[in-house]
C-alpha atoms as a PDB file:
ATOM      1  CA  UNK A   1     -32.399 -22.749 -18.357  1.00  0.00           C
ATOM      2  CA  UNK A   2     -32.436 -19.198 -17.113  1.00  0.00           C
ATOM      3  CA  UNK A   3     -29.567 -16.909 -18.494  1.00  0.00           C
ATOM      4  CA  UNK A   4     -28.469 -14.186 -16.392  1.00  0.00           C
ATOM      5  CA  UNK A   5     -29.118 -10.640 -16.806  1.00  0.00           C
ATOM      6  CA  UNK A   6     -26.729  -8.275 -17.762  1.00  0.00           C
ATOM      7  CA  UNK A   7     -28.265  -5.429 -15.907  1.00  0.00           C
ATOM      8  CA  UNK A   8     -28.546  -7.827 -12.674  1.00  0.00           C
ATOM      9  CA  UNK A   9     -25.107  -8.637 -13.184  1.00  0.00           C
ATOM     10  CA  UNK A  10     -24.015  -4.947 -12.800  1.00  0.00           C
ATOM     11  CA  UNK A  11     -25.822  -4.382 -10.291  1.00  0.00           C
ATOM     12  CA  UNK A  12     -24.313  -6.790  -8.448  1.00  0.00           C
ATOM     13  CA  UNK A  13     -21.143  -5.654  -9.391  1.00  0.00           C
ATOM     14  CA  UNK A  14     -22.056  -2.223  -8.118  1.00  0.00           C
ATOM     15  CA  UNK A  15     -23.122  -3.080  -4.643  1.00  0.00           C
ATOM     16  CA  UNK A  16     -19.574  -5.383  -4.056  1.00  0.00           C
ATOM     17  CA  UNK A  17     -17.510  -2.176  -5.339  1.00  0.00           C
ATOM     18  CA  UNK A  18     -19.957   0.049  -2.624  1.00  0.00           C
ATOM     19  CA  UNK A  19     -19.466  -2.530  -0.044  1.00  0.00           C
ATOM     20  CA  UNK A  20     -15.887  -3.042  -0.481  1.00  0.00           C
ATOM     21  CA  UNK A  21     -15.610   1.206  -0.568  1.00  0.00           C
ATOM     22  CA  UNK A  22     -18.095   1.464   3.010  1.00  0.00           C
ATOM     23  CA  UNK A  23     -15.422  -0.734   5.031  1.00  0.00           C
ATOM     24  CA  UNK A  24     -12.812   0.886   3.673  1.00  0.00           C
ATOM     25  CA  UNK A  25     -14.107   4.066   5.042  1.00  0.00           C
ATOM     26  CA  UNK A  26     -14.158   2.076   7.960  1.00  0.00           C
ATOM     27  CA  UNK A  27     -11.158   0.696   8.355  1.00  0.00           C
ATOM     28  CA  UNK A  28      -9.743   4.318   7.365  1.00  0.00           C
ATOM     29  CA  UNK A  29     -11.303   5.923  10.266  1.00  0.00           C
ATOM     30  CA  UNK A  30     -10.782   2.994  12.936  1.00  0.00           C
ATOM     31  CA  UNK A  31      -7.335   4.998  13.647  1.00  0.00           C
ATOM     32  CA  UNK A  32      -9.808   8.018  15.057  1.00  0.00           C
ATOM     33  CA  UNK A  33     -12.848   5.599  15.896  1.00  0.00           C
ATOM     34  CA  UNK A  34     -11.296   3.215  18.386  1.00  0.00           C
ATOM     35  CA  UNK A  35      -9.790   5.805  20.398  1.00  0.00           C
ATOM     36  CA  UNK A  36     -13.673   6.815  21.389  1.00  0.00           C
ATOM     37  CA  UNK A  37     -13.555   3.245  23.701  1.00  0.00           C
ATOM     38  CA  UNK A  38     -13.670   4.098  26.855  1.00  0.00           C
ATOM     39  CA  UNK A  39      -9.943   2.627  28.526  1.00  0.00           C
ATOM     40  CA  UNK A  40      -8.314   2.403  24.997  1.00  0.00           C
ATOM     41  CA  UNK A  41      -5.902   5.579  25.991  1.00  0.00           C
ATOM     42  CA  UNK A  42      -4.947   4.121  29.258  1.00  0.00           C
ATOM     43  CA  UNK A  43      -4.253   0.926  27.647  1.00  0.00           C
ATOM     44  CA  UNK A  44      -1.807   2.417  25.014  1.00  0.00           C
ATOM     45  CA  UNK A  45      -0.340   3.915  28.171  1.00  0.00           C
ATOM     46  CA  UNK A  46       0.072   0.799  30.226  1.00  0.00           C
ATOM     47  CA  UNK A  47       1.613  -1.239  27.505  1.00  0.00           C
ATOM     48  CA  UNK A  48       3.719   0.471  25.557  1.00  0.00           C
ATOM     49  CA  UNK A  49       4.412   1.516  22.275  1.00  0.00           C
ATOM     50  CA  UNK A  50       5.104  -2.423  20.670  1.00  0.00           C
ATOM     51  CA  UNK A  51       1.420  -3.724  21.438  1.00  0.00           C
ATOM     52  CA  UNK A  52       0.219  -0.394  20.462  1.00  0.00           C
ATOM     53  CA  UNK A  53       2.247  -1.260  16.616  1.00  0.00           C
ATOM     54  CA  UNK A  54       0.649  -4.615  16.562  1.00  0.00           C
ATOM     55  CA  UNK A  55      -2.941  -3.478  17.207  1.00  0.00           C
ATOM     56  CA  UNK A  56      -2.281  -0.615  14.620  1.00  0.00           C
ATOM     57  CA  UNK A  57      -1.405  -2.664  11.611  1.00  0.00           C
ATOM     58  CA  UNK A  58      -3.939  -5.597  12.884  1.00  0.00           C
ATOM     59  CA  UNK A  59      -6.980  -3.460  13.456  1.00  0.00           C
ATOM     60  CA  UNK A  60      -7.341  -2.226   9.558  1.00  0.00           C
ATOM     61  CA  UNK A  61      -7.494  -5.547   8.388  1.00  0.00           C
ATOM     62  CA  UNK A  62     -10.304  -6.672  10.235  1.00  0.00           C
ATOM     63  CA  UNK A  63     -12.885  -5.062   7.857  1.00  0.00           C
ATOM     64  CA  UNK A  64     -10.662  -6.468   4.952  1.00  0.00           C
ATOM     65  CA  UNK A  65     -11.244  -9.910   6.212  1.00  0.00           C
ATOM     66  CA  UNK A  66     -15.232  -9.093   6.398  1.00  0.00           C
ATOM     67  CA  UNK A  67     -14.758  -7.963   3.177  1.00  0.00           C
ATOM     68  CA  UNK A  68     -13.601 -10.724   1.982  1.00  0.00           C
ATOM     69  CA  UNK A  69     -15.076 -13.414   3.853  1.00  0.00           C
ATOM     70  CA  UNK A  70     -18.408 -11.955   2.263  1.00  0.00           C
ATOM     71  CA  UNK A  71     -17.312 -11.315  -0.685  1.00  0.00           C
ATOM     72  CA  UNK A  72     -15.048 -15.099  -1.223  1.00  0.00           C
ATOM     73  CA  UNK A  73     -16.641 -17.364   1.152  1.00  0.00           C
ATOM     74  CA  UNK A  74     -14.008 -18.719   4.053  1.00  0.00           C
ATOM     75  CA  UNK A  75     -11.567 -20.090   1.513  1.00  0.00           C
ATOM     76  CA  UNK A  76      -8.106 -18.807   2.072  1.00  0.00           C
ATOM     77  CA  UNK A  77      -6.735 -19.528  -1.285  1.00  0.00           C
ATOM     78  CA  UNK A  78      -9.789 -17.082  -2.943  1.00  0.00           C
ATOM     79  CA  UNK A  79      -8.686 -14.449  -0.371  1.00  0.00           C
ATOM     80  CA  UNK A  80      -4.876 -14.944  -1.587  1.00  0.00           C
ATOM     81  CA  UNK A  81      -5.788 -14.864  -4.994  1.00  0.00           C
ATOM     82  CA  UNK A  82      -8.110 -11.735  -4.850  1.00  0.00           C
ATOM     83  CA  UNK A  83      -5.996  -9.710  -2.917  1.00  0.00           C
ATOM     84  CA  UNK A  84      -2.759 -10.849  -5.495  1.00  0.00           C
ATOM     85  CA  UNK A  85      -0.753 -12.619  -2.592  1.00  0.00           C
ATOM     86  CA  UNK A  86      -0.670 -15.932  -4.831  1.00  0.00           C
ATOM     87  CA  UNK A  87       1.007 -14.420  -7.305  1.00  0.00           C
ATOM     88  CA  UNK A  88       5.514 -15.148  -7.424  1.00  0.00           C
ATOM     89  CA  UNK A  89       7.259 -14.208  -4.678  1.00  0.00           C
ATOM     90  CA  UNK A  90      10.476 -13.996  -5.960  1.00  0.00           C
ATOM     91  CA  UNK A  91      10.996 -12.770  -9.009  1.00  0.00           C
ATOM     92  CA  UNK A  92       8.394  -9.718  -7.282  1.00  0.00           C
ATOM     93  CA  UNK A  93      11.433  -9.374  -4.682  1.00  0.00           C
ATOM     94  CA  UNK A  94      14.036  -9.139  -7.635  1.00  0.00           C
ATOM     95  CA  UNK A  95      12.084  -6.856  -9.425  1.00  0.00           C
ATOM     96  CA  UNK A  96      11.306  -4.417  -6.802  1.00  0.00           C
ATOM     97  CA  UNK A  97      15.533  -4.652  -5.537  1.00  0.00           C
ATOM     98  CA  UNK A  98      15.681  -3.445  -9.244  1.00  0.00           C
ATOM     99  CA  UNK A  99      13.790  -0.833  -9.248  1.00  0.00           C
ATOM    100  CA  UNK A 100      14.693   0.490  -6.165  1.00  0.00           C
ATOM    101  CA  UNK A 101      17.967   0.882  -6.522  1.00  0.00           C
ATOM    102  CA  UNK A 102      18.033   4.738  -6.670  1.00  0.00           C
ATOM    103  CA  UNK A 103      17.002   4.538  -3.024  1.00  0.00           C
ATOM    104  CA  UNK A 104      18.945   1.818  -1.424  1.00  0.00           C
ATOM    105  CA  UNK A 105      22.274   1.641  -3.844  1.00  0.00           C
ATOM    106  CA  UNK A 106      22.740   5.143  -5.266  1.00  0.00           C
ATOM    107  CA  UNK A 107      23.354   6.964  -2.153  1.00  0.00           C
ATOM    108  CA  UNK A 108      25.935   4.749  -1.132  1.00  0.00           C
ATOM    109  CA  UNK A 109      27.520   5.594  -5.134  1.00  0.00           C
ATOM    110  CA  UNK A 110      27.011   9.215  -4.307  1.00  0.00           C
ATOM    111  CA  UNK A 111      28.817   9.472  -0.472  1.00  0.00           C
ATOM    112  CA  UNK A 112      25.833   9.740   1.318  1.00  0.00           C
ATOM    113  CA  UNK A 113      26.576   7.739   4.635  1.00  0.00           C
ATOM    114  CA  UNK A 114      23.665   5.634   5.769  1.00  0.00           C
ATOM    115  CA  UNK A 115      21.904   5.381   9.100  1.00  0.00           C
ATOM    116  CA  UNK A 116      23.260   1.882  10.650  1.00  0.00           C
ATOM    117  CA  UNK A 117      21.464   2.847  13.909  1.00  0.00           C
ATOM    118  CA  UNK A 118      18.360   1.646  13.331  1.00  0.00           C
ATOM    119  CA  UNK A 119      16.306  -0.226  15.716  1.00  0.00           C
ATOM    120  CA  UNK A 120      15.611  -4.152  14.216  1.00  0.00           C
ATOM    121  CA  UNK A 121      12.091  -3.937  15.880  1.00  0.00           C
ATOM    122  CA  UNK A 122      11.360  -0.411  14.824  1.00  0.00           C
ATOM    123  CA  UNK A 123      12.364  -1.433  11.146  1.00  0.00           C
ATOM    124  CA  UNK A 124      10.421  -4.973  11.458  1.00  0.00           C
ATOM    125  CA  UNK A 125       7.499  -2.722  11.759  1.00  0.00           C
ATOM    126  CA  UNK A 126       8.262   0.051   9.330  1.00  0.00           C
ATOM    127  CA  UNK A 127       9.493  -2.084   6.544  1.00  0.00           C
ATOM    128  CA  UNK A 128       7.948  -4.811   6.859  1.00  0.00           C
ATOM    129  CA  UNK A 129       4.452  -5.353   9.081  1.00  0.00           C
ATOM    130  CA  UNK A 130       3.458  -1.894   8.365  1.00  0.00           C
ATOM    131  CA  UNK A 131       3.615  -2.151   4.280  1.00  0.00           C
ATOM    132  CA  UNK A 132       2.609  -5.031   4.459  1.00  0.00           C
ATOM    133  CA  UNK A 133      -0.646  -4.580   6.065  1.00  0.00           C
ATOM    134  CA  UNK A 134      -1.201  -1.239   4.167  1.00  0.00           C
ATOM    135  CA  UNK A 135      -0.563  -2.869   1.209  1.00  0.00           C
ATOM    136  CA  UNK A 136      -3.075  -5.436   1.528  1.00  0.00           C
ATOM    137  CA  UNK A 137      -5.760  -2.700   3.053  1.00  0.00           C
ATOM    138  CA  UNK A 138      -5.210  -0.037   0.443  1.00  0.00           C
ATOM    139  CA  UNK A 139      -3.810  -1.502  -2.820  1.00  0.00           C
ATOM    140  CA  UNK A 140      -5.425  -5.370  -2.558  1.00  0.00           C
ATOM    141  CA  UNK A 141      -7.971  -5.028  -1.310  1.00  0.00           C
ATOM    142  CA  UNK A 142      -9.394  -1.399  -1.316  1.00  0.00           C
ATOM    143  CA  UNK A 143      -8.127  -0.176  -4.753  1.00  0.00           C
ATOM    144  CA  UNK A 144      -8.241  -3.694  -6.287  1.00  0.00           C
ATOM    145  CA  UNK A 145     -11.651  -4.653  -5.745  1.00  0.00           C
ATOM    146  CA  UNK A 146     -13.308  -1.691  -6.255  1.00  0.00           C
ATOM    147  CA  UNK A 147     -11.140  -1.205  -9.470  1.00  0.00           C
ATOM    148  CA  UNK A 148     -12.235  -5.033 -10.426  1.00  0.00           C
ATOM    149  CA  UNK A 149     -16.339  -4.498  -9.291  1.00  0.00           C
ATOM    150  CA  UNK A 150     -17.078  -0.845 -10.235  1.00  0.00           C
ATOM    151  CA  UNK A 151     -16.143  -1.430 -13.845  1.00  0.00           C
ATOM    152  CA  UNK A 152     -14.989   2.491 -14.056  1.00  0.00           C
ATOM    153  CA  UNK A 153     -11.008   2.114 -14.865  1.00  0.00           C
ATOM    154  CA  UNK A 154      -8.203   2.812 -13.027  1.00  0.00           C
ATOM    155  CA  UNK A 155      -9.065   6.299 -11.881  1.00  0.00           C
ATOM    156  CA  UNK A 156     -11.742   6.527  -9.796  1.00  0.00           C
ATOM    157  CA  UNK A 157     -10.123   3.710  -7.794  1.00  0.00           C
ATOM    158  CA  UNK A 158      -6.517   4.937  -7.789  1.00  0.00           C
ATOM    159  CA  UNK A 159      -7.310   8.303  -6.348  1.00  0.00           C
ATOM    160  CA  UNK A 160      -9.965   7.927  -3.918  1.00  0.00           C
ATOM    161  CA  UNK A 161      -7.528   5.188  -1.953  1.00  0.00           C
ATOM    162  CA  UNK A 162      -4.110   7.149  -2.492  1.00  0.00           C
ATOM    163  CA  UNK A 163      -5.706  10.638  -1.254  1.00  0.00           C
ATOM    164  CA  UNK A 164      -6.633   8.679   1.305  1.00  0.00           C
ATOM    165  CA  UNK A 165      -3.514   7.067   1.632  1.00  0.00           C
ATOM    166  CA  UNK A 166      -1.612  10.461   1.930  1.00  0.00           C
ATOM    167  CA  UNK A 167      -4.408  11.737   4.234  1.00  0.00           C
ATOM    168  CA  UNK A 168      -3.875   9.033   6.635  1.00  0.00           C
ATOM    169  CA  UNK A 169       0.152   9.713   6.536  1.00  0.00           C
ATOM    170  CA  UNK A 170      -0.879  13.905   7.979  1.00  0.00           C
ATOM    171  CA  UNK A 171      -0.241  12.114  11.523  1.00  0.00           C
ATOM    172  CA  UNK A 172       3.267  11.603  10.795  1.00  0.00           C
ATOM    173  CA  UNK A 173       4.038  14.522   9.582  1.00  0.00           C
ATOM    174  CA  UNK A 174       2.301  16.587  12.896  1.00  0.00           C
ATOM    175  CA  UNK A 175       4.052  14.257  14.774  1.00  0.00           C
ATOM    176  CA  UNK A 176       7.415  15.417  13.453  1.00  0.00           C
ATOM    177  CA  UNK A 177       6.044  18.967  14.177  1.00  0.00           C
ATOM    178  CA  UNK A 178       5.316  20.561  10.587  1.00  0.00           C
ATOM    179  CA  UNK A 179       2.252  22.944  10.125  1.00  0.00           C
ATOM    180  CA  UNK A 180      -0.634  22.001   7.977  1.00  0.00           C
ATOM    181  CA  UNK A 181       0.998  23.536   4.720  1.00  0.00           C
ATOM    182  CA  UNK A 182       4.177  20.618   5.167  1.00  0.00           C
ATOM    183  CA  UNK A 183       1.322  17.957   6.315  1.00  0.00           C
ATOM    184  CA  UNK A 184      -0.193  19.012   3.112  1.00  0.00           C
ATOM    185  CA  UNK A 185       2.879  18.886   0.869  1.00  0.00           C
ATOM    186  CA  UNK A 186       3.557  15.394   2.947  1.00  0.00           C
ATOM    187  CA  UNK A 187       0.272  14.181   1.973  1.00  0.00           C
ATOM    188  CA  UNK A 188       0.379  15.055  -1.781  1.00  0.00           C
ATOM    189  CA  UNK A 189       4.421  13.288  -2.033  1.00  0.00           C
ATOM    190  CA  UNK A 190       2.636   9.997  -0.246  1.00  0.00           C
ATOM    191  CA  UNK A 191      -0.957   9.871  -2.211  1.00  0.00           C
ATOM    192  CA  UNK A 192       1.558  10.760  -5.892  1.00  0.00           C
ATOM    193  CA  UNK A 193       3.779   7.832  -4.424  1.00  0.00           C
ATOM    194  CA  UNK A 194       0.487   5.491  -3.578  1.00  0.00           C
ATOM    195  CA  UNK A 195      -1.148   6.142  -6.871  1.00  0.00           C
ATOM    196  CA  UNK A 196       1.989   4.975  -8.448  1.00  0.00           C
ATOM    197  CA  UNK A 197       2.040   1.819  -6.676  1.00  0.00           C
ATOM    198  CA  UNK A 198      -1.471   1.336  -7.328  1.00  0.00           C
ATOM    199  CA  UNK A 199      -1.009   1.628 -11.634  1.00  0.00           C
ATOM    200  CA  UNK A 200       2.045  -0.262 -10.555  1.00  0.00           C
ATOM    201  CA  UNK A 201      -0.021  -3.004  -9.167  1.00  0.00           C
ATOM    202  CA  UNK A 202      -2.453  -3.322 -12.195  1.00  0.00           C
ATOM    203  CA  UNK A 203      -0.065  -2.935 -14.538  1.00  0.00           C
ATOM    204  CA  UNK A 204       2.342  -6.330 -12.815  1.00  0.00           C
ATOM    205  CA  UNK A 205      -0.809  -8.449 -12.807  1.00  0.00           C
ATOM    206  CA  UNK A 206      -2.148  -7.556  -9.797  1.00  0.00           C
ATOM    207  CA  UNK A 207       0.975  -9.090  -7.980  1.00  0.00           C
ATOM    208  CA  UNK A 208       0.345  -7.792  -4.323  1.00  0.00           C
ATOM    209  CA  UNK A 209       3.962  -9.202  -3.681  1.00  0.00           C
ATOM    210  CA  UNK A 210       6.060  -6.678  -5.695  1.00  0.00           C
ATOM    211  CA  UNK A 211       4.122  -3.337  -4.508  1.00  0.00           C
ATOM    212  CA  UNK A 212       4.540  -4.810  -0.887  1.00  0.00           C
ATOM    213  CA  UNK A 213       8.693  -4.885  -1.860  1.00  0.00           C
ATOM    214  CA  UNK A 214       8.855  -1.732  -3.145  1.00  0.00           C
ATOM    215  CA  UNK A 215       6.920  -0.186   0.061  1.00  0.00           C
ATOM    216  CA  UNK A 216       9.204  -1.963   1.858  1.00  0.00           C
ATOM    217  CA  UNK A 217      12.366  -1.189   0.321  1.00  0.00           C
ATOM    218  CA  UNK A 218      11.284   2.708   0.221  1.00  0.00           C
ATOM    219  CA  UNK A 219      10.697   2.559   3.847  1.00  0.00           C
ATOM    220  CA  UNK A 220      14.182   1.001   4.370  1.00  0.00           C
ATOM    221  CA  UNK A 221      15.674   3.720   1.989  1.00  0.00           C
ATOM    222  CA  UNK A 222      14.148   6.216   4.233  1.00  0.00           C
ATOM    223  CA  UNK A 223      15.497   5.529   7.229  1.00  0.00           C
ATOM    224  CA  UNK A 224      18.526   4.790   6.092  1.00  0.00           C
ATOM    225  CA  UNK A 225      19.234   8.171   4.159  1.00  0.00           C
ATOM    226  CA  UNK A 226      16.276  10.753   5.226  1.00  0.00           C
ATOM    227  CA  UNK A 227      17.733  13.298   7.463  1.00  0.00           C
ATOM    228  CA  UNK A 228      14.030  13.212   9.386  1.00  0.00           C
ATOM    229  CA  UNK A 229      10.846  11.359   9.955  1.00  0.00           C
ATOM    230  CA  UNK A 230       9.184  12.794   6.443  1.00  0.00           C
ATOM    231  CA  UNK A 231       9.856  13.596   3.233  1.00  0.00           C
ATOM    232  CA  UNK A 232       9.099  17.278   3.051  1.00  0.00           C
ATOM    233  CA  UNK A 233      12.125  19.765   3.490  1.00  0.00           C
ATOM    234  CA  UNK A 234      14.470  16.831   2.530  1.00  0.00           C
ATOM    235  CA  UNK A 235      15.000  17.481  -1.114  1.00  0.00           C
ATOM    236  CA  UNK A 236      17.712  15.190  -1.359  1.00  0.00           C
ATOM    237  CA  UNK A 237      15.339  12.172  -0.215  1.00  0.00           C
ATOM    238  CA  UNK A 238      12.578  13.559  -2.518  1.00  0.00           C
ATOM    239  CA  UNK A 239      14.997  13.106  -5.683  1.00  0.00           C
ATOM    240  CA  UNK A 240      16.063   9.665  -5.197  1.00  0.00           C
ATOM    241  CA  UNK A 241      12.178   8.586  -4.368  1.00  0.00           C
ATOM    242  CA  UNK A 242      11.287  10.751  -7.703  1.00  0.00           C
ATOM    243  CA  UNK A 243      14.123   8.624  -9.553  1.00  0.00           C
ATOM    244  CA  UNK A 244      12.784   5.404  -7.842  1.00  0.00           C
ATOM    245  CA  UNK A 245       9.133   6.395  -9.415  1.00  0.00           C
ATOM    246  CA  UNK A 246      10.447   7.368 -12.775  1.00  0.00           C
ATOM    247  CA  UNK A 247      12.275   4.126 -13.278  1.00  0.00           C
ATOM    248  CA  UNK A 248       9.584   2.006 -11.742  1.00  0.00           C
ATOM    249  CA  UNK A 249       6.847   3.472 -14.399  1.00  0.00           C
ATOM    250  CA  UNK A 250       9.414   3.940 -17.242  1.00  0.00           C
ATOM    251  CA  UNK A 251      10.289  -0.288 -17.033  1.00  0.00           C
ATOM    252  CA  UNK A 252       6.290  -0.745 -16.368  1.00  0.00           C
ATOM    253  CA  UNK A 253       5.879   0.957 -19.397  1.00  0.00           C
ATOM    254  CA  UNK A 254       8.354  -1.166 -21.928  1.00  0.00           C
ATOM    255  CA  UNK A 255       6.684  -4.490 -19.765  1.00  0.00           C
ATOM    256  CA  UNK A 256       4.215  -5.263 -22.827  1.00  0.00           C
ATOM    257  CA  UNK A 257       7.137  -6.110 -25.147  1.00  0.00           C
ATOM    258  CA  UNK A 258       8.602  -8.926 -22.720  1.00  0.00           C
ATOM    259  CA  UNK A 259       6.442 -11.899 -23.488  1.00  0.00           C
ATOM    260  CA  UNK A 260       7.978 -13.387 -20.827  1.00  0.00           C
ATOM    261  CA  UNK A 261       6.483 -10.779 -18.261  1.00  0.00           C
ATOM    262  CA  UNK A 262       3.408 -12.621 -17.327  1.00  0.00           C
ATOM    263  CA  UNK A 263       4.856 -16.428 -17.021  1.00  0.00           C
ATOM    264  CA  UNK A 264       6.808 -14.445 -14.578  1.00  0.00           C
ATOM    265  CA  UNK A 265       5.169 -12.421 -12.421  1.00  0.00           C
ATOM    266  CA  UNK A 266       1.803 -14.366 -12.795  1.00  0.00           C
ATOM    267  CA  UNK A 267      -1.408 -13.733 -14.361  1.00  0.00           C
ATOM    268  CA  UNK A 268      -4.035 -12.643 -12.751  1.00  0.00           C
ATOM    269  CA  UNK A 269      -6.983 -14.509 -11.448  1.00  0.00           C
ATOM    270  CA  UNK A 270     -10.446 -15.037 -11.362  1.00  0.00           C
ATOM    271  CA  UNK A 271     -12.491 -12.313 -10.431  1.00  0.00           C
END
């Protein structure tokens, strides 16, 4: 009987973590990419803005599924489980209401009157298909796989996808009309926010669910209490997303001394 070889093994391990980086790259730069099709413009401008929301949280994943459809064979259940999206859906949703609570609750305590003007399709997409699809790009299956294959710790992983992350969020802030330096400081408050959510991630078994929430429930927050489209030059929204993150890590931090963490919030699977 032949025994594998550790070096083989490795090696293996290697080229999933390179392939799983290359269509991230990808799906990063489909934003800029697909606009180079000759008609895609004039489309966007004979449709409207809500097919042009759809195609722009659909059109990352398709590399994901690749990704995984290579990687997992076409069984939905592996893809679930690899990406975390198997893991308890509800007691991820109480947790992240928790945690969050210095975003959604506190400025309510404090006097700050909320935005009840929101659009239900505009906030459909921004707190809820939009995180979720970034979630599962970026923190699933970007960060997570090549944290799980590349065998080099939490690091490597964590930063290249949340620079990346807070690269891709520059748009928004030109399109609210900063200059570089406040797409810059935008950036750097995103990628700090997505690295957090990434150690978050590893740290809650991988449970795809409860970084997906607290996306969600930030982007809620925001729009509820941010005076504009972006974080920079509101220091009022940056304090209660700083709280948010300091509480988050500070209970992710005491989680090892609740046995009852993982029956929970799931263990994770298989690699």
């Amino acid at each position: 009987m032949n025994t594998p070889c550790p070096e083989n093994e490795d090696r293996h391990r290697w080229a999933k973590a390179v392939f799983v980086a290359a269509l991230f790259l990808v799906s990063f730069l489909s934003l800029a990419l697909v606009r180079l099709i000759p008609g895609y413009e004039a489309w966007v401008r004979a449709h409207g803005t809500l097919p042009w929301w759809v195609e722009n949280a659909l059109r990352p994943l398709v590399p994901v599924c690749v990704g995984l459809l290579v990687l997992r064979g076409a069984k939905p259940r592996a893809w679930a489980a690899a990406l975390g999206l198997d893991r308890p859906i509800l007691p991820a949703l109480g947790l992240a209401a928790a945690l969050t609570l210095p975003m959604t609750v506190l400025p309510l305590l404090i006097g700050v009157r909320p935005n009840l003007e929101l659009s239900f399709v505009r906030q459909l997409f921004g707190a809820g298909i939009w995180p979720l699809a970034e979630e599962i790009n970026f923190r699933g299956f970007a960060f997570g796989q090549i944290y799980l294959y590349s065998g080099l710790g939490f690091w490597p992983a964590g930063l290249l996808t949340s620079v990346l992350f807070g690269v891709g969020h520059m748009a928004n802030a030109a399109a609210a009309g900063l200059a570089l330096q406040g797409q810059l400081i935008n950036a750097g408050i995103v990628g700090l926010s997505a690295l957090g959510l990434a150690w978050l991630y590893v740290s809650w078994n991988r449970n795809l669910w409860l970084v997906f929430f607290l996306h969600a429930l930030g982007n809620l927050g925001g729009a509820m209490y941010m005076t504009g489209s972006v974080a920079v030059g509101d220091s009022r929204f940056i304090a209660l997303l700083a709280a948010t993150l300091v509480l988050a890590l500070g209970v992710t931090a005491l989680r090892k001394r609740w046995s009852w963490s993982d029956r929970v919030m799931g263990r994770p699977g298989p690699l």
